[in-house]
Protein backbone atom coordinates (compact mmCIF):
# COMPACT_ATOMS: atom_id res chain seq x y z
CA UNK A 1 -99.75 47.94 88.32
CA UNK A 2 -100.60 47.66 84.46
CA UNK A 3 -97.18 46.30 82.45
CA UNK A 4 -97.10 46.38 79.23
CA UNK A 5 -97.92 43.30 77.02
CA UNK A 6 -95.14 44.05 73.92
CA UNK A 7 -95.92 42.68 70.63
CA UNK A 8 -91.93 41.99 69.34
CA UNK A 9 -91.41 41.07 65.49
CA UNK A 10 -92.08 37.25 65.08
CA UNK A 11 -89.20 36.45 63.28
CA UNK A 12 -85.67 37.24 62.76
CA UNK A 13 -83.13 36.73 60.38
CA UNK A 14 -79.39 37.69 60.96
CA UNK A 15 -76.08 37.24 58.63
CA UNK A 16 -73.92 38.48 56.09
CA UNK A 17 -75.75 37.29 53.01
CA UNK A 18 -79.22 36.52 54.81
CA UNK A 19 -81.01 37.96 52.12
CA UNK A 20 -80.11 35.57 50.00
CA UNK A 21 -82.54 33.15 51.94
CA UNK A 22 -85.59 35.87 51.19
CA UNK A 23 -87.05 33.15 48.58
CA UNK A 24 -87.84 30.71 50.87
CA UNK A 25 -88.58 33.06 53.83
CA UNK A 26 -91.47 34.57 51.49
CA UNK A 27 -92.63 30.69 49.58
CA UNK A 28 -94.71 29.89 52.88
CA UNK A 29 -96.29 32.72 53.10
CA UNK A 30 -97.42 33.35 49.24
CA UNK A 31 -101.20 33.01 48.75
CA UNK A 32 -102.68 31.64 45.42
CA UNK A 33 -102.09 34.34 42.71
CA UNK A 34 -101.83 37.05 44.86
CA UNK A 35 -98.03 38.69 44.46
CA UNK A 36 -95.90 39.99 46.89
CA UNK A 37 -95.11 43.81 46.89
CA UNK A 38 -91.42 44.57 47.40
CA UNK A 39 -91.09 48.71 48.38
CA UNK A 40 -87.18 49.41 47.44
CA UNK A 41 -85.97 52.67 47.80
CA UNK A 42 -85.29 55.11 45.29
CA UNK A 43 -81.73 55.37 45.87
CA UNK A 44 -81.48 51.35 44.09
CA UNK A 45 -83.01 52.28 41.43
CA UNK A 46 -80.37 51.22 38.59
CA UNK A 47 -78.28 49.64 41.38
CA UNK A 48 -77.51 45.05 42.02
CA UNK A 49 -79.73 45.17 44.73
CA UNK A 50 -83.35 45.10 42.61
CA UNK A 51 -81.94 42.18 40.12
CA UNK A 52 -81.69 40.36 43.50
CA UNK A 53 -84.97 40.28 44.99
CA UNK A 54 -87.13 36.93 44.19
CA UNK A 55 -89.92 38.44 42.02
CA UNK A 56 -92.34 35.34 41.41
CA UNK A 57 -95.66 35.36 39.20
CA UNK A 58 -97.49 38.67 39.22
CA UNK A 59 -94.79 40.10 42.17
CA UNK A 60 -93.69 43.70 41.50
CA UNK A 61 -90.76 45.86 42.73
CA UNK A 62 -92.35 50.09 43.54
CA UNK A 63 -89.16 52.50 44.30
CA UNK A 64 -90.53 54.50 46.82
CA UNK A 65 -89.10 58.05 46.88
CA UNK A 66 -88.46 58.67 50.39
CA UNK A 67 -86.70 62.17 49.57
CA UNK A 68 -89.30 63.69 52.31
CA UNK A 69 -90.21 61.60 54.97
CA UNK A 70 -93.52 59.40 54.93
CA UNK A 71 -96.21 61.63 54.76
CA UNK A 72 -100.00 60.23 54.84
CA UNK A 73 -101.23 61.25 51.64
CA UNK A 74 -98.38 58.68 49.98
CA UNK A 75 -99.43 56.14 52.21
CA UNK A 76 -102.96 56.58 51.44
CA UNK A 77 -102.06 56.57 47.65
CA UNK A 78 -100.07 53.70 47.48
CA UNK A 79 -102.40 51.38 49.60
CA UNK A 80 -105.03 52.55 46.49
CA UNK A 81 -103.08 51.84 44.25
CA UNK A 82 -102.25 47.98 45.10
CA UNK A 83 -105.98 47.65 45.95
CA UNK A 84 -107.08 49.03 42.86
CA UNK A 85 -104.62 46.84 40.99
CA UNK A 86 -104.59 43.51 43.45
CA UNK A 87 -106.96 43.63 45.37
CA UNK A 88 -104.96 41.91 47.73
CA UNK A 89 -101.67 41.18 48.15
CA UNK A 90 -99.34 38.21 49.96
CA UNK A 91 -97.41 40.37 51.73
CA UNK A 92 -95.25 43.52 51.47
CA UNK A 93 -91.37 43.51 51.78
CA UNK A 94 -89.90 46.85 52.74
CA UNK A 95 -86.19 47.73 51.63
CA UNK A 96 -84.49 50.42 52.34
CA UNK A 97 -83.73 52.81 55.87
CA UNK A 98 -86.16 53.75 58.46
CA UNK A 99 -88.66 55.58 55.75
CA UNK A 100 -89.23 52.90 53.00
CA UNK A 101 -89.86 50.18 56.33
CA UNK A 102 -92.51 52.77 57.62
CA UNK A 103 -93.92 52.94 54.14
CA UNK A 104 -94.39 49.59 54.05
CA UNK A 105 -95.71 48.81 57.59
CA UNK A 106 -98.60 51.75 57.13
CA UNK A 107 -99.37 50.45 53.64
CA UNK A 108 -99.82 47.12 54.57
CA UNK A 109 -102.01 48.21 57.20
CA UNK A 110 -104.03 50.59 54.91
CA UNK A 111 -104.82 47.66 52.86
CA UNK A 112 -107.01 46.21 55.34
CA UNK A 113 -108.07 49.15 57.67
CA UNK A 114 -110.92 51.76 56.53
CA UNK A 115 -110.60 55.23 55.58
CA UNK A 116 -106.53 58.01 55.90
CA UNK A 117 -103.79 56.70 57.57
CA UNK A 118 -104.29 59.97 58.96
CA UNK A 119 -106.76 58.66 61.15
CA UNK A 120 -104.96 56.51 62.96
CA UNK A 121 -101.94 58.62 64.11
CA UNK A 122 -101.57 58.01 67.74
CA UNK A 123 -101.55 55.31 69.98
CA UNK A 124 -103.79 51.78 69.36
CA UNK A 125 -105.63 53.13 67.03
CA UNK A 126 -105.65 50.18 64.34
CA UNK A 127 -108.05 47.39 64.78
CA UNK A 128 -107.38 44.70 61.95
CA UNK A 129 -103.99 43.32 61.17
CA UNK A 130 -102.75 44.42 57.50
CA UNK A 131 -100.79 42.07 55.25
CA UNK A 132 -97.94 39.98 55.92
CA UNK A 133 -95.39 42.48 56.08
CA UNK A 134 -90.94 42.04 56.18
CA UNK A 135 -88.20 44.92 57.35
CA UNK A 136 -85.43 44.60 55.04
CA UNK A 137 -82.51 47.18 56.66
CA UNK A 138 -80.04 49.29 54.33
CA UNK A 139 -79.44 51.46 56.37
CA UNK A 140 -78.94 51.07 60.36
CA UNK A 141 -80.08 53.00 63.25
CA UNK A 142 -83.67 53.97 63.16
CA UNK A 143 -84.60 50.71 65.03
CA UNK A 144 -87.62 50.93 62.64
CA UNK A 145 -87.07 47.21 61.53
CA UNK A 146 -88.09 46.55 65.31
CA UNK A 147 -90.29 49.40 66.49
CA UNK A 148 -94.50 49.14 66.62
CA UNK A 149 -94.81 52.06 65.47
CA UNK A 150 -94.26 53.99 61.66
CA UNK A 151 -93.75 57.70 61.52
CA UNK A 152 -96.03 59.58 59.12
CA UNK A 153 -96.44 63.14 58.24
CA UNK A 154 -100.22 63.52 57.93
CA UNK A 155 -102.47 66.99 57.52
CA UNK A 156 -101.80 68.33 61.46
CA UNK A 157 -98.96 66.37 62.76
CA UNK A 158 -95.92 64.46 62.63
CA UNK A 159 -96.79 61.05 64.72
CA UNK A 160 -96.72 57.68 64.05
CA UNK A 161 -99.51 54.92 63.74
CA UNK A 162 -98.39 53.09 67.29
CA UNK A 163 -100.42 49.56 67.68
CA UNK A 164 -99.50 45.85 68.37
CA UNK A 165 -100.62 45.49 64.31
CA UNK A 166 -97.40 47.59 63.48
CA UNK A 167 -94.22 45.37 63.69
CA UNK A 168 -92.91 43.69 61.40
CA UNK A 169 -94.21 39.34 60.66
CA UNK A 170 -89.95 38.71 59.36
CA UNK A 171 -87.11 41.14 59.22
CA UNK A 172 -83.90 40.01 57.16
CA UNK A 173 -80.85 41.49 59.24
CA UNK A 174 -78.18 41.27 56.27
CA UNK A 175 -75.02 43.50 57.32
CA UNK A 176 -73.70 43.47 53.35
CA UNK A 177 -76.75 45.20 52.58
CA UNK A 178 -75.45 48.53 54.08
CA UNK A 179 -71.87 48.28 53.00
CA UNK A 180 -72.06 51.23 50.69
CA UNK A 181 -74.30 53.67 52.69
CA UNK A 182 -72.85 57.30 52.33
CA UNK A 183 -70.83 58.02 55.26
CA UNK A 184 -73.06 60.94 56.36
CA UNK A 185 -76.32 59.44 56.23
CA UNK A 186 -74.61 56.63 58.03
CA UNK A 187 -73.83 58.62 60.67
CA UNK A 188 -76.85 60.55 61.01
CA UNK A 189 -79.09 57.37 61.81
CA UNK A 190 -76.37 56.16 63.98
CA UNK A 191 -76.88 59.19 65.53
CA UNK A 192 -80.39 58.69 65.63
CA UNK A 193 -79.69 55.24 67.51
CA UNK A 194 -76.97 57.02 69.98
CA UNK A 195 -79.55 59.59 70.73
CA UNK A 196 -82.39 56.94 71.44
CA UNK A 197 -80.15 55.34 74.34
CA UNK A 198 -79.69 58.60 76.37
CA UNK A 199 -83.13 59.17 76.00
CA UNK A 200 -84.22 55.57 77.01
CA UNK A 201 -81.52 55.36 79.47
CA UNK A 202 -82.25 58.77 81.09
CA UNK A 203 -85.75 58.63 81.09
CA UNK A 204 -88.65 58.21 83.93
CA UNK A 205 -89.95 54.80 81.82
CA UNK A 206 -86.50 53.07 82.38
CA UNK A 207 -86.71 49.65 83.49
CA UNK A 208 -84.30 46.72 83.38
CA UNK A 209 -86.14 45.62 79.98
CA UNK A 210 -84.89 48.43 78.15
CA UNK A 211 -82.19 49.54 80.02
CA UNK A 212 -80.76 45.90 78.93
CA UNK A 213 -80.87 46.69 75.29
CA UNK A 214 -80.07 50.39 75.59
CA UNK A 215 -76.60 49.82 77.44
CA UNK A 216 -76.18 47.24 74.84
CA UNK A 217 -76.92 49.83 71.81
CA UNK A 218 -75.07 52.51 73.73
CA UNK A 219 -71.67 50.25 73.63
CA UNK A 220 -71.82 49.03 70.16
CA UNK A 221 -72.44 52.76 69.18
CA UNK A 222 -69.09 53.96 71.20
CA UNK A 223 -67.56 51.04 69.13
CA UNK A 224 -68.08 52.98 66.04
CA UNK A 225 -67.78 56.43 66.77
CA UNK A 226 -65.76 57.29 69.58
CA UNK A 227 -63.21 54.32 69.92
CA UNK A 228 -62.79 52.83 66.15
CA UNK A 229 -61.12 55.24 62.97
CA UNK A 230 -62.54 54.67 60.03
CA UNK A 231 -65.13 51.94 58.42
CA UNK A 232 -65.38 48.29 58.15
CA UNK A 233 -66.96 45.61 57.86
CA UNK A 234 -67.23 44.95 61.50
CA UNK A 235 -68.70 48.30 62.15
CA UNK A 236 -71.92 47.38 59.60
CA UNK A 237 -72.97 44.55 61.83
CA UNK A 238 -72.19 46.11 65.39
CA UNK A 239 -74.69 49.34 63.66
CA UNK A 240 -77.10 46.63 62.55
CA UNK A 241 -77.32 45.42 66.24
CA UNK A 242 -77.04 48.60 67.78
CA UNK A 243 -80.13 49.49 65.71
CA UNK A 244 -81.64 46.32 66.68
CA UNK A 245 -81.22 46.79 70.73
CA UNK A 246 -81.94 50.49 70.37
CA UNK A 247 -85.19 50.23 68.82
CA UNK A 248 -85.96 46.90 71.61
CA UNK A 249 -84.81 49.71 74.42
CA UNK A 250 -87.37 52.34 73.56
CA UNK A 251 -89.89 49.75 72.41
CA UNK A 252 -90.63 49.21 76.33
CA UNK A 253 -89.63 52.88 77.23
CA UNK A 254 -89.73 55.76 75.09
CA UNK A 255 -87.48 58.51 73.80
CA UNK A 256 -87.32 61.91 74.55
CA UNK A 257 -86.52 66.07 74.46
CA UNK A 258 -84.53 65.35 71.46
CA UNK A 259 -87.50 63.50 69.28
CA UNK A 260 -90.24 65.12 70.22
CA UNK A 261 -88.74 68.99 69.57
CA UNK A 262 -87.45 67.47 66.25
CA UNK A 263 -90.68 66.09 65.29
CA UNK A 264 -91.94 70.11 65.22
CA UNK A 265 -88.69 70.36 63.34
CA UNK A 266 -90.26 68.00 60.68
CA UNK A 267 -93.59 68.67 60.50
CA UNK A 268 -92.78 71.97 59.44
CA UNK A 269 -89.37 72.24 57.14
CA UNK A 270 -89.08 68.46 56.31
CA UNK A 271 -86.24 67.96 58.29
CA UNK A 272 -85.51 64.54 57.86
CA UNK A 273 -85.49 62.48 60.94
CA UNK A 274 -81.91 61.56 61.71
CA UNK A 275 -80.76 65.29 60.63
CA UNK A 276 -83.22 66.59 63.21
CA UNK A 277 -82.39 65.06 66.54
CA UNK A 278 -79.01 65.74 65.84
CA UNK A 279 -79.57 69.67 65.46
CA UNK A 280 -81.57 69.27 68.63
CA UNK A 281 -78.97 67.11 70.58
CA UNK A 282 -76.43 69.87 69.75
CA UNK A 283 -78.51 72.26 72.12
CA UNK A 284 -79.88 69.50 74.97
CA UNK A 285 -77.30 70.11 77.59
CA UNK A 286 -79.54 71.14 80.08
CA UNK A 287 -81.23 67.52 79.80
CA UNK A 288 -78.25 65.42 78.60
CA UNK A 289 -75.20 66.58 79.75
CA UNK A 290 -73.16 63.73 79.29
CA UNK A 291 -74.28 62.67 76.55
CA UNK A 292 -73.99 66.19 74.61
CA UNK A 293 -70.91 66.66 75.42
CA UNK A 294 -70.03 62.21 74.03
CA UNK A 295 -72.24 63.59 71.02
CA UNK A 296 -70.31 66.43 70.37
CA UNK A 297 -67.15 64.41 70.41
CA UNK A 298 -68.39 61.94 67.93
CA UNK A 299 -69.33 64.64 65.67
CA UNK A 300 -65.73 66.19 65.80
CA UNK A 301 -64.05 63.26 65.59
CA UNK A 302 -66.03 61.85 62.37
CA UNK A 303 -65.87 65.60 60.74
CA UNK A 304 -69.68 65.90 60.61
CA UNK A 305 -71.14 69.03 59.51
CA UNK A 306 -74.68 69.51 61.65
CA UNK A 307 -76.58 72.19 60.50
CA UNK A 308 -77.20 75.24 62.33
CA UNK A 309 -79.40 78.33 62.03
CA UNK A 310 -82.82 76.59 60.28
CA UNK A 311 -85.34 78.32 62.50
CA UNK A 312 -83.77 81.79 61.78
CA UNK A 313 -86.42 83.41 59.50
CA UNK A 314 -89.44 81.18 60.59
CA UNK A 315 -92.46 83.59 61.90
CA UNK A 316 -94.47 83.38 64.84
CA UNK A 317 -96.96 81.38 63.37
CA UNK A 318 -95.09 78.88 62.01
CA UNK A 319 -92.90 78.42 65.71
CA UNK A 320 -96.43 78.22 67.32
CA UNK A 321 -96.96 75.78 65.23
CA UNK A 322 -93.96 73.52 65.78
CA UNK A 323 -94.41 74.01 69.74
CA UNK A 324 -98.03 72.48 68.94
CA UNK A 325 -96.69 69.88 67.16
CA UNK A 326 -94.26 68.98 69.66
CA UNK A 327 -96.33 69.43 72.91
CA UNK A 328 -98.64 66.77 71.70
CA UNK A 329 -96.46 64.17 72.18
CA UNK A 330 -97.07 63.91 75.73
CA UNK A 331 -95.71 60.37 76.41
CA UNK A 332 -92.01 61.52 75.08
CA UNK A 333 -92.34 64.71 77.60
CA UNK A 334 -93.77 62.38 80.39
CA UNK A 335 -90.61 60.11 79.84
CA UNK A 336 -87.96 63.13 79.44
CA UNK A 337 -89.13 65.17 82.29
CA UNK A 338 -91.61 63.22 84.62
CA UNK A 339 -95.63 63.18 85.68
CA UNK A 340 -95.14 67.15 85.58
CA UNK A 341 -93.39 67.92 82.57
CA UNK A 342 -96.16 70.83 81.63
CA UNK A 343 -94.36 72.76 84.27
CA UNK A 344 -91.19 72.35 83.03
CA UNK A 345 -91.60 72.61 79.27
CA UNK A 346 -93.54 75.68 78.87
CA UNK A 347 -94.26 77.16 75.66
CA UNK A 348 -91.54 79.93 76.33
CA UNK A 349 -89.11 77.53 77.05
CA UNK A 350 -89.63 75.40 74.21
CA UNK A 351 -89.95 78.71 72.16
CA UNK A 352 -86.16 79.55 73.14
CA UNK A 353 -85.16 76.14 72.25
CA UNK A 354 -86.47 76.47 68.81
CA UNK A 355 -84.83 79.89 68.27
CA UNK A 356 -81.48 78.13 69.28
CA UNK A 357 -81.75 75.65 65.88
């Protein structure tokens, strides 16, 4: 038997008022003239956070507008851009949720591997490592800080570029950083954590590896959202590390019906990620029933609005074209369902599902 050989992050960070130590984290790793790239998100723009980041020499802060989820085109552009302007760079320093640490994994990569991101969708595809590269959380639950993977949007699909060059060379867990995240976004990518567990936990890839960090994930979430009222400071760390185990559960598993019908989802209205699997979960009972029903509960008691009725006007074409999208992620299905999930999740079936949403 063939067992995965898992490239983890190298190293790790953790504390209220970590980032503080980002000067010194980055000083080894600077290279001659060459500056370091910091990717904030939009949303800081005007806000403390980008008068405390440790711009040295010719470094530069670029608010990425993450609006729309990563698509490959902005990828593409950006990694042109520093090229054209750098040539090279020290390293890259992504700040923000799950999209502006994607951006900055894919760029960083782009820098240093020929051709569209676009081509190297899918699994392994990379061959050269990119740039020195840090996860800087504002936002928890997308385990993107940890996965080996970033999720782009590219011409034909919705897939990510999944290779051992991926993760992350230093993430800087700082809980303070995501003290002021709007409470529905907040819940939404704790969501997105909650709903990686079930699928990790429930899924044909399970092994005590993952099922470790998933149980782990899964109680820190029921901390939050089904036991605690209200927000404080507690709950930003126990979301950082629920975020943290969640994306080490699926790292060595996978997720499931949930990501791979909202990837379609996606692709095609620009649903953004978090949003997504929760308008799926609210329909998965046949797959999840537990943890539907636990889902349901959390959304109740937290007065969430999900939204309902999105695929109501789409046409033929453009539901054949989600069921594409989200057919081709075989490995998800294979998880979900077993070795003979094409039996299971037929196009009709699938096609229901998405008239459901």
């Amino acid at each position: 038997m063939q067992f995965k050989n898992l490239k983890l992050v190298d190293y790790v960070v953790y504390g209220r008022g970590a980032f503080n130590q980002l000067d010194e984290i980055l000083a080894p790793r600077r290279k001659d003239n060459f500056p370091m790239i910091f990717f904030l998100d939009h949303y800081f723009i005007g806000k403390p956070l980008a008068g405390r980041i440790p711009l040295r020499g010719k470094d530069k802060i670029v608010y990425v507008d993450v609006t729309q989820e990563p698509k490959t085109k902005q990828v593409d552009a950006l990694a042109a851009e520093l090229k054209a302007e750098f040539g090279e760079v020290s390293g890259i320093i992504g700040i923000g949720g799950g999209s502006a640490m994607d951006l900055a994994k894919a760029v960083s990569l782009m820098m240093t591997n020929p051709g569209s991101s676009a081509d190297y969708q899918g699994w392994d595809l990379v061959k050269v490592p990119g740039f020195f590269k840090v996860g800087i959380p504002t936002l928890s639950g997308t385990g993107a800080e940890v996965s080996r993977t970033t999720v782009l949007t590219g011409p034909t699909r919705k897939l990510g570029m999944n290779s051992d060059f991926t993760p992350f060379n230093q993430i800087v867990l700082d809980p303070e950083l995501t003290k002021n995240a709007p409470a529905n976004q907040r819940f939404y990518t704790g969501m997105d954590c909650y709903i990686h567990c079930i699928e990790s936990l429930e899924g044909t890839y399970l092994n005590e590896f993952s099922k470790s960090y998933g149980e782990k994930a899964l109680d820190l979430c029921r901390k939050i959202y089904v036991e605690k009222t209200g927000w404080d400071e507690e709950s930003d760390e126990q979301l950082m590390m629920a975020s943290y185990a969640g994306g080490m559960s699926i790292a060595y598993s996978q997720v499931g019906v949930a990501h791979a019908v909202s990837y379609g989802l996606s692709y095609l209205l620009g649903t953004k990620h978090g949003i997504g699997n929760c308008i799926v979960m609210n329909h998965l009972e046949e797959y999840y029933p537990a943890g539907v029903e636990e889902f349901k509960f959390m959304v109740e008691k937290n007065k969430i609005e999900i939204p309902t009725g999105i695929c109501a006007n789409l046409t033929e074409p453009q539901f054949d074209e989600m069921i594409n999208i989200s057919l081709s992620l075989k490995p998800l299905w294979e998880n979900a369902l077993g070795s003979n999930w094409e039996s299971i999740m037929t196009r009709e079936k699938l096609r229901a599902l998405y008239n459901r949403l």
